[in-house]
Structures are given as C-alpha cells and as structure tokens.
PDB file of N, CA and C in Angstrom:
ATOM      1  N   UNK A   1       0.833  -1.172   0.000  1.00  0.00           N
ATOM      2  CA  UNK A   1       0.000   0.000   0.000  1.00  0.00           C
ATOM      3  C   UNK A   1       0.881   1.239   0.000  1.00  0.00           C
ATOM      4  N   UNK A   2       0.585   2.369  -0.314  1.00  0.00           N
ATOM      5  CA  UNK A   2       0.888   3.633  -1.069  1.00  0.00           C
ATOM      6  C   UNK A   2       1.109   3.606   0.459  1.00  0.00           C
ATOM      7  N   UNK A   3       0.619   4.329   1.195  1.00  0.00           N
ATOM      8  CA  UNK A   3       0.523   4.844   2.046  1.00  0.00           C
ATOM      9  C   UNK A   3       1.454   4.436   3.187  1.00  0.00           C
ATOM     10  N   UNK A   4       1.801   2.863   3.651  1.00  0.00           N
ATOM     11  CA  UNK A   4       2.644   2.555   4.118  1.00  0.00           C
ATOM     12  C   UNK A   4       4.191   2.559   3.531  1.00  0.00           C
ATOM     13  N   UNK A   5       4.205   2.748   2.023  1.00  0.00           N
ATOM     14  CA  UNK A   5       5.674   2.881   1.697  1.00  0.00           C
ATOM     15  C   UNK A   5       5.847   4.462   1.818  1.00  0.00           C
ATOM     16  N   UNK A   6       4.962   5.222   1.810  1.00  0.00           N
ATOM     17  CA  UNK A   6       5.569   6.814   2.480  1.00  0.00           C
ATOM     18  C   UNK A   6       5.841   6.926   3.857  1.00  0.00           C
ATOM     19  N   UNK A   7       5.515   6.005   4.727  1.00  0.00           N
ATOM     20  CA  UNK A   7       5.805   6.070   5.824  1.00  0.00           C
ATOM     21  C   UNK A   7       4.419   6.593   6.970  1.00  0.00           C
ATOM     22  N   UNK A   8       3.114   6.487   6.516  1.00  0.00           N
ATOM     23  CA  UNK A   8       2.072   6.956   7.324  1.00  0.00           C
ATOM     24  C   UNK A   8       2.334   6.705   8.694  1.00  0.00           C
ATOM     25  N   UNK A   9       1.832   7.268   9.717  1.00  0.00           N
ATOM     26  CA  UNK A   9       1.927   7.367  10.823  1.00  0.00           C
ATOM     27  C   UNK A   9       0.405   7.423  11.606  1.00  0.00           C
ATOM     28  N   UNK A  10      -0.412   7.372  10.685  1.00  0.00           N
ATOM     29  CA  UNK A  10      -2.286   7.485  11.359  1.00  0.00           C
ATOM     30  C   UNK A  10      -2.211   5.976  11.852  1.00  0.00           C
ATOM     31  N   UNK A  11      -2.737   6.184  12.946  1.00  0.00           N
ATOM     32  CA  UNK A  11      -3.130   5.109  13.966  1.00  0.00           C
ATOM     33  C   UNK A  11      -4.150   4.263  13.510  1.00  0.00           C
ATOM     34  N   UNK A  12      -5.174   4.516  13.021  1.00  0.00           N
ATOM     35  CA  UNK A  12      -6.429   3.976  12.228  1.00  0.00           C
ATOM     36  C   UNK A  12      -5.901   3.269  10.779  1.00  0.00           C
ATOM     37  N   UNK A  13      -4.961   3.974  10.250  1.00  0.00           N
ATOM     38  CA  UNK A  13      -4.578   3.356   9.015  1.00  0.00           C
ATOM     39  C   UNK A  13      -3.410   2.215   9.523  1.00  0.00           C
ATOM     40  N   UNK A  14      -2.845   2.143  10.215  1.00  0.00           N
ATOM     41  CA  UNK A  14      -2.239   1.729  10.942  1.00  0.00           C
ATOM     42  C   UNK A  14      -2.422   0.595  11.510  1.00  0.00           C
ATOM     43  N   UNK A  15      -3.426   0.343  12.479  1.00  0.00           N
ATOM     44  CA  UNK A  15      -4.743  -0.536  12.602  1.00  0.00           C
ATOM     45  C   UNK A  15      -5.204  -1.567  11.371  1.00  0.00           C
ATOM     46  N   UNK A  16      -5.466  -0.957  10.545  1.00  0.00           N
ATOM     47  CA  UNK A  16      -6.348  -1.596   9.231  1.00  0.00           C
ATOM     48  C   UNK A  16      -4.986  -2.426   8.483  1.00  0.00           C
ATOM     49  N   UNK A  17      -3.831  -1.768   8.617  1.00  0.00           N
ATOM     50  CA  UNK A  17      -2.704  -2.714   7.837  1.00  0.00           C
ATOM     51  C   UNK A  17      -1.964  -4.004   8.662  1.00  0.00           C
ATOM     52  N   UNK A  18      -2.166  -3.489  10.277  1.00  0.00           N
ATOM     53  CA  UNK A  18      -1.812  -4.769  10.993  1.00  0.00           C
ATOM     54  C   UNK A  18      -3.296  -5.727  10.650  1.00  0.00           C
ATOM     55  N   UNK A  19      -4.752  -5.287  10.864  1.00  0.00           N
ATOM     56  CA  UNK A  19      -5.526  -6.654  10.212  1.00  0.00           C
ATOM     57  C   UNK A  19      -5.773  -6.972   9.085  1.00  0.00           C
ATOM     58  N   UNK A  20      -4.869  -6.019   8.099  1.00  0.00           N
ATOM     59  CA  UNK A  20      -4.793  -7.079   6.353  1.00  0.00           C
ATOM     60  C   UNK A  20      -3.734  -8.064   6.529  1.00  0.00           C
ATOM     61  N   UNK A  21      -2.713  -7.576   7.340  1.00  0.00           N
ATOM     62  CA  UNK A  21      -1.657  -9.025   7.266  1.00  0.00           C
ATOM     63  C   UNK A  21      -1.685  -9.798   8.295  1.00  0.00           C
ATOM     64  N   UNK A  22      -2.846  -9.887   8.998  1.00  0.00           N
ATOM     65  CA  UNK A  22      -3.580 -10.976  10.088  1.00  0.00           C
ATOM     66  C   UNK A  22      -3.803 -12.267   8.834  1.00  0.00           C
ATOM     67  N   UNK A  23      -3.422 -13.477   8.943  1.00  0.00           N
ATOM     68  CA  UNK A  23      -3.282 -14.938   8.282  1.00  0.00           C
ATOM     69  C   UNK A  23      -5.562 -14.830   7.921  1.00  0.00           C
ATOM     70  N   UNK A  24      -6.135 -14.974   7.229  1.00  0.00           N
ATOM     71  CA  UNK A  24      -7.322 -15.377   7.418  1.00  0.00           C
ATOM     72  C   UNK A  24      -8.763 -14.279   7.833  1.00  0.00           C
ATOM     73  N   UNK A  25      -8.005 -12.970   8.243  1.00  0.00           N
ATOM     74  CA  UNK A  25      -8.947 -12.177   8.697  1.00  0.00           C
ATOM     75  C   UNK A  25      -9.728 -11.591   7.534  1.00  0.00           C
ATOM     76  N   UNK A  26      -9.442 -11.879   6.685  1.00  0.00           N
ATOM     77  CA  UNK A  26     -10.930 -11.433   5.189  1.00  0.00           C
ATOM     78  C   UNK A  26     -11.998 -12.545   5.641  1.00  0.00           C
ATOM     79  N   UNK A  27     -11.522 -13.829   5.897  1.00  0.00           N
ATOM     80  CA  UNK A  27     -12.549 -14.807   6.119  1.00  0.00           C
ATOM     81  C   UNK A  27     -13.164 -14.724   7.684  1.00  0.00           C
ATOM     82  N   UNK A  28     -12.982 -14.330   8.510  1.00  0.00           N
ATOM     83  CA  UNK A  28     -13.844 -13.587   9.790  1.00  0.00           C
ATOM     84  C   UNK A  28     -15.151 -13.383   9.536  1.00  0.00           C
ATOM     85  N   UNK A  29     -16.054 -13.753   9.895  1.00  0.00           N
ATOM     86  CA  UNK A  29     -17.601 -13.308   9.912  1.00  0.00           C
ATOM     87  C   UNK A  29     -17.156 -11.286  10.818  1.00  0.00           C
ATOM     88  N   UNK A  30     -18.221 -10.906   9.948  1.00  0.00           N
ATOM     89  CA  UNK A  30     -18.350  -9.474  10.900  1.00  0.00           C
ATOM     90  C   UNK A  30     -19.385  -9.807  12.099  1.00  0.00           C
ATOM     91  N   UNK A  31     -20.289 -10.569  12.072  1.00  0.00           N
ATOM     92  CA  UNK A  31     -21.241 -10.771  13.380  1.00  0.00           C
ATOM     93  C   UNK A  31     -21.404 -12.213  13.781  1.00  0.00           C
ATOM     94  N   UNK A  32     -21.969 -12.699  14.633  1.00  0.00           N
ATOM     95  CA  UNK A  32     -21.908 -13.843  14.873  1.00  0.00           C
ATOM     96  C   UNK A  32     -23.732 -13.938  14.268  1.00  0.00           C
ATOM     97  N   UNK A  33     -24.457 -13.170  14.154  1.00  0.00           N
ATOM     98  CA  UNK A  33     -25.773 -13.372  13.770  1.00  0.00           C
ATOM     99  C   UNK A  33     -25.418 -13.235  12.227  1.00  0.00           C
ATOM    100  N   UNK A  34     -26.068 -14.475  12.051  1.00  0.00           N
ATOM    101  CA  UNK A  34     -25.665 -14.588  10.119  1.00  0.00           C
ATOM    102  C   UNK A  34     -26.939 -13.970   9.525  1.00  0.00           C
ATOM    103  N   UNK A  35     -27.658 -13.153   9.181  1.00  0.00           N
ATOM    104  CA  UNK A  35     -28.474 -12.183   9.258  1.00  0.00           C
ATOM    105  C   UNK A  35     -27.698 -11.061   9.132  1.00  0.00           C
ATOM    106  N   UNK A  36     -27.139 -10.736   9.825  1.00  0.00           N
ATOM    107  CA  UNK A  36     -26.741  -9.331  10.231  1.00  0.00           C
ATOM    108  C   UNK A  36     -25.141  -9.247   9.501  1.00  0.00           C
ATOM    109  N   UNK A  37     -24.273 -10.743   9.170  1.00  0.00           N
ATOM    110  CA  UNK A  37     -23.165 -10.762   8.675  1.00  0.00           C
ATOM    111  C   UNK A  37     -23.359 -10.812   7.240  1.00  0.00           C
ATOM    112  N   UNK A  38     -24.851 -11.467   6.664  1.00  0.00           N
ATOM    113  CA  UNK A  38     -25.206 -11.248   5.203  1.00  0.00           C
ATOM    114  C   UNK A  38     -25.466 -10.017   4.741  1.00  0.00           C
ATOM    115  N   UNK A  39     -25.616  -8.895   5.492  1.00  0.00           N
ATOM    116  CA  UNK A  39     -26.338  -7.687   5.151  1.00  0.00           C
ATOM    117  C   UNK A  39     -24.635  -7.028   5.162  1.00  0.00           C
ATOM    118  N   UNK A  40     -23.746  -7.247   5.924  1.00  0.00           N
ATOM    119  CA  UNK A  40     -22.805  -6.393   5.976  1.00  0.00           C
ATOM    120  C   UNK A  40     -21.841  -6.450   4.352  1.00  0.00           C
ATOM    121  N   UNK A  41     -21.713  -8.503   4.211  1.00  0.00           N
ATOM    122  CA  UNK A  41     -21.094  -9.235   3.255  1.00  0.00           C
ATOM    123  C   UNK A  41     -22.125  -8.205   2.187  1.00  0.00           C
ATOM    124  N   UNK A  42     -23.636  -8.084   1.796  1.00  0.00           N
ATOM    125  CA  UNK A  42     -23.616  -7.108   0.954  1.00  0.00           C
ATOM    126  C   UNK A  42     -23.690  -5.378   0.839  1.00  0.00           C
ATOM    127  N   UNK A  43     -23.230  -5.098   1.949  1.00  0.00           N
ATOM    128  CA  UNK A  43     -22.488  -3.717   2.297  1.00  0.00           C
ATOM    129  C   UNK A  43     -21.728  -3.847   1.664  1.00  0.00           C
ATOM    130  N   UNK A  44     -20.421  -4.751   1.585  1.00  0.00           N
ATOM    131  CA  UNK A  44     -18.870  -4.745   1.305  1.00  0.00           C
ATOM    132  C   UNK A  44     -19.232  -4.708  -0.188  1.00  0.00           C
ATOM    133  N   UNK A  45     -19.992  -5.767  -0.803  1.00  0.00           N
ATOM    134  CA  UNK A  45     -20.212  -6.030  -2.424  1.00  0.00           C
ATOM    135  C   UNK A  45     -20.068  -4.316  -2.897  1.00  0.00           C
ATOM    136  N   UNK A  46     -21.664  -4.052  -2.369  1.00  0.00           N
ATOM    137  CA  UNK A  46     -21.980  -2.777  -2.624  1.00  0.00           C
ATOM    138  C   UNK A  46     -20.895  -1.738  -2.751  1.00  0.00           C
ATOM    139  N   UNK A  47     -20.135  -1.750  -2.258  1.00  0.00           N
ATOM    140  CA  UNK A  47     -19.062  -0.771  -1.605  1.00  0.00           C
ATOM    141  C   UNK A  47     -18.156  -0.708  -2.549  1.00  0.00           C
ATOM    142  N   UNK A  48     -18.184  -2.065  -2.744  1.00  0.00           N
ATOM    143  CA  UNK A  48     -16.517  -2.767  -3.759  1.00  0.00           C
ATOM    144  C   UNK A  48     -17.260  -1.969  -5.063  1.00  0.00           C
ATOM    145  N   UNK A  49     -18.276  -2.135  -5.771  1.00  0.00           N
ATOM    146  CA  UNK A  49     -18.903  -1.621  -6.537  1.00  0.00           C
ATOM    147  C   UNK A  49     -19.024  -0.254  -6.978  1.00  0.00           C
ATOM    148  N   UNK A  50     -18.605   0.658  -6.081  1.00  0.00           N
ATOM    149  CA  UNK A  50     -19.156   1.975  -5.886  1.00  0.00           C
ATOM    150  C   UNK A  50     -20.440   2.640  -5.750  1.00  0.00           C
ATOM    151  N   UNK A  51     -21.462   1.888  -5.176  1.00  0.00           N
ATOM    152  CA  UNK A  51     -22.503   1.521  -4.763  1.00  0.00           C
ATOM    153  C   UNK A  51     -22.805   2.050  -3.378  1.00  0.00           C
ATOM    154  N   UNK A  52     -22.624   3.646  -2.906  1.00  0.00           N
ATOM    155  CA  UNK A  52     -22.426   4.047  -2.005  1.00  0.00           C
ATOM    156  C   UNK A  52     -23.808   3.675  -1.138  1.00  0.00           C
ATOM    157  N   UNK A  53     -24.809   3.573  -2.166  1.00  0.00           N
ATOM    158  CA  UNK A  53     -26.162   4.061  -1.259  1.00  0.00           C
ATOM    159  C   UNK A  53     -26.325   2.302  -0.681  1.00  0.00           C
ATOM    160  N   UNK A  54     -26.106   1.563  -1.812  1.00  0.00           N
ATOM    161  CA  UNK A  54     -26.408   0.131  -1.663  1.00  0.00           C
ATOM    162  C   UNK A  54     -25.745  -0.028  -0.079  1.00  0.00           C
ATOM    163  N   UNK A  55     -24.431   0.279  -0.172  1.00  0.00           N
ATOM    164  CA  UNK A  55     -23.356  -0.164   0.478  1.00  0.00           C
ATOM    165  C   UNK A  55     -23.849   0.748   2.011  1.00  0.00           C
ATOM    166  N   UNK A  56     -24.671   1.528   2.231  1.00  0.00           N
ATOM    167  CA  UNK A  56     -25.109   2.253   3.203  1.00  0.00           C
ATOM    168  C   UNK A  56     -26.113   1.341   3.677  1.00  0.00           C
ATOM    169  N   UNK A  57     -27.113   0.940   2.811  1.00  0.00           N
ATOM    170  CA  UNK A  57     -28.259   0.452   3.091  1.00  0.00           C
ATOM    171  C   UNK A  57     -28.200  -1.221   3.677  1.00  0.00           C
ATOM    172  N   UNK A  58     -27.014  -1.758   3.294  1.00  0.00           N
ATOM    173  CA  UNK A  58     -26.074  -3.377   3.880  1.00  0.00           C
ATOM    174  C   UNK A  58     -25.968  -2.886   5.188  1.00  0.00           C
ATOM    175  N   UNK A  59     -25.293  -2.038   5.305  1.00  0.00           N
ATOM    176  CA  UNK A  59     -24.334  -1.435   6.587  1.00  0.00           C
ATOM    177  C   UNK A  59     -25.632  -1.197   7.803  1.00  0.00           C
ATOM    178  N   UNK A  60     -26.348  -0.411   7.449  1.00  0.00           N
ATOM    179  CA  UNK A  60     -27.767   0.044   8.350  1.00  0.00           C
ATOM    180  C   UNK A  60     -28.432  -0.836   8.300  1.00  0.00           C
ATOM    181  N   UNK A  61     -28.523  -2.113   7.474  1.00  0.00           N
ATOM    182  CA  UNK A  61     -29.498  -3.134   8.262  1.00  0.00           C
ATOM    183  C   UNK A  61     -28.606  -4.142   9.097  1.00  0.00           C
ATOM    184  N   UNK A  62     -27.732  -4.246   8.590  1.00  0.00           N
ATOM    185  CA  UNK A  62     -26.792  -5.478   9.610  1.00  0.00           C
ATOM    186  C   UNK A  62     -26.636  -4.525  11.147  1.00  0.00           C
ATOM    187  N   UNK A  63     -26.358  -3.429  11.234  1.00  0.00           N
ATOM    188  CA  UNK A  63     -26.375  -2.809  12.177  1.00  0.00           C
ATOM    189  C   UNK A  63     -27.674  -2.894  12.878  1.00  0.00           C
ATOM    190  N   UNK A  64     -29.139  -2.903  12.542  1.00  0.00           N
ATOM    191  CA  UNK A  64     -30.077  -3.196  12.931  1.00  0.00           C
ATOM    192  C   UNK A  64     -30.258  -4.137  13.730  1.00  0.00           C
ATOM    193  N   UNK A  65     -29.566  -5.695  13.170  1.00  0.00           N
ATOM    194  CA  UNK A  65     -29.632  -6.740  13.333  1.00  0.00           C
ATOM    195  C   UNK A  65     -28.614  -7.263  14.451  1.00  0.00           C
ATOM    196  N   UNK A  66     -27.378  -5.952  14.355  1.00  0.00           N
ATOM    197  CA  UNK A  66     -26.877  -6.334  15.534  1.00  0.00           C
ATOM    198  C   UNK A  66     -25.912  -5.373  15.449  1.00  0.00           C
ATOM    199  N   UNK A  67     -26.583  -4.484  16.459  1.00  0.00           N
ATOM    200  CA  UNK A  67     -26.258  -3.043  17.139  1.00  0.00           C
ATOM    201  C   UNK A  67     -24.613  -3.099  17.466  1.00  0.00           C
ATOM    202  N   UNK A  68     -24.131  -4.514  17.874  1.00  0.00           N
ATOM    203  CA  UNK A  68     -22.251  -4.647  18.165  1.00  0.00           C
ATOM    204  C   UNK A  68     -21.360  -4.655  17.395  1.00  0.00           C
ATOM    205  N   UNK A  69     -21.963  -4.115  16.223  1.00  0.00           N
ATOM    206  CA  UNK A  69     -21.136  -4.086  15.230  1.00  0.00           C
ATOM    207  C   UNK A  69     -20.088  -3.053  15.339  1.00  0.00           C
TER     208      UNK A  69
END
C-alpha cells in the first residue's frame, strides 16, 4: 500500500494494515448473527462496486440486526 511505503503514521490506518496481514482475517464473519453478517457481506459487495447508497443500506441493516457491530 501507497501509504505505508511513504511512511504513514495514522493510527487507524495503521490498525487496518496490521488486520490485512492478520493470516485469514478477510474470512472472519463481521457478526456472529448470520443475518446481520449477510447484510454487511452485501455492504462490502456494494461498496466494492461503488454503490455508495447500496453499500449504506447493507451497513444500516446489519447494524439493525446487531447493534455490536
């Protein structure tokens, strides 16, 4: 990533690059309610897509379904 070969220093970005090179963490469920992990799985689609509204509307129902997100 761009951002780590300049040398970033954001804590959040930071965060997100220690759990891309976590062994398996793409395959992680986001919820343990599979309901609420199908709505997110099509958040992400949506998202990947540029599908902002789709990708809003995944996000706000899995969140529905389980507020611990």
């Amino acid at each position: 990533m761009r951002a780590r070969q300049l040398g970033s220093k954001w804590p959040l970005l930071n965060d997100l690059f220690v759990a891309l090179d976590t062994p398996g963490a793409a395959q992680q469920p986001f919820s343990s309610n599979a309901e609420a992990n199908a709505k997110m799985k099509e958040g992400e689609e949506a998202f990947s897509k540029g599908d902002n509204n789709g990708a809003l509307a995944g996000y706000s129902a899995a969140l529905k379904l389980d507020p611990q997100l």
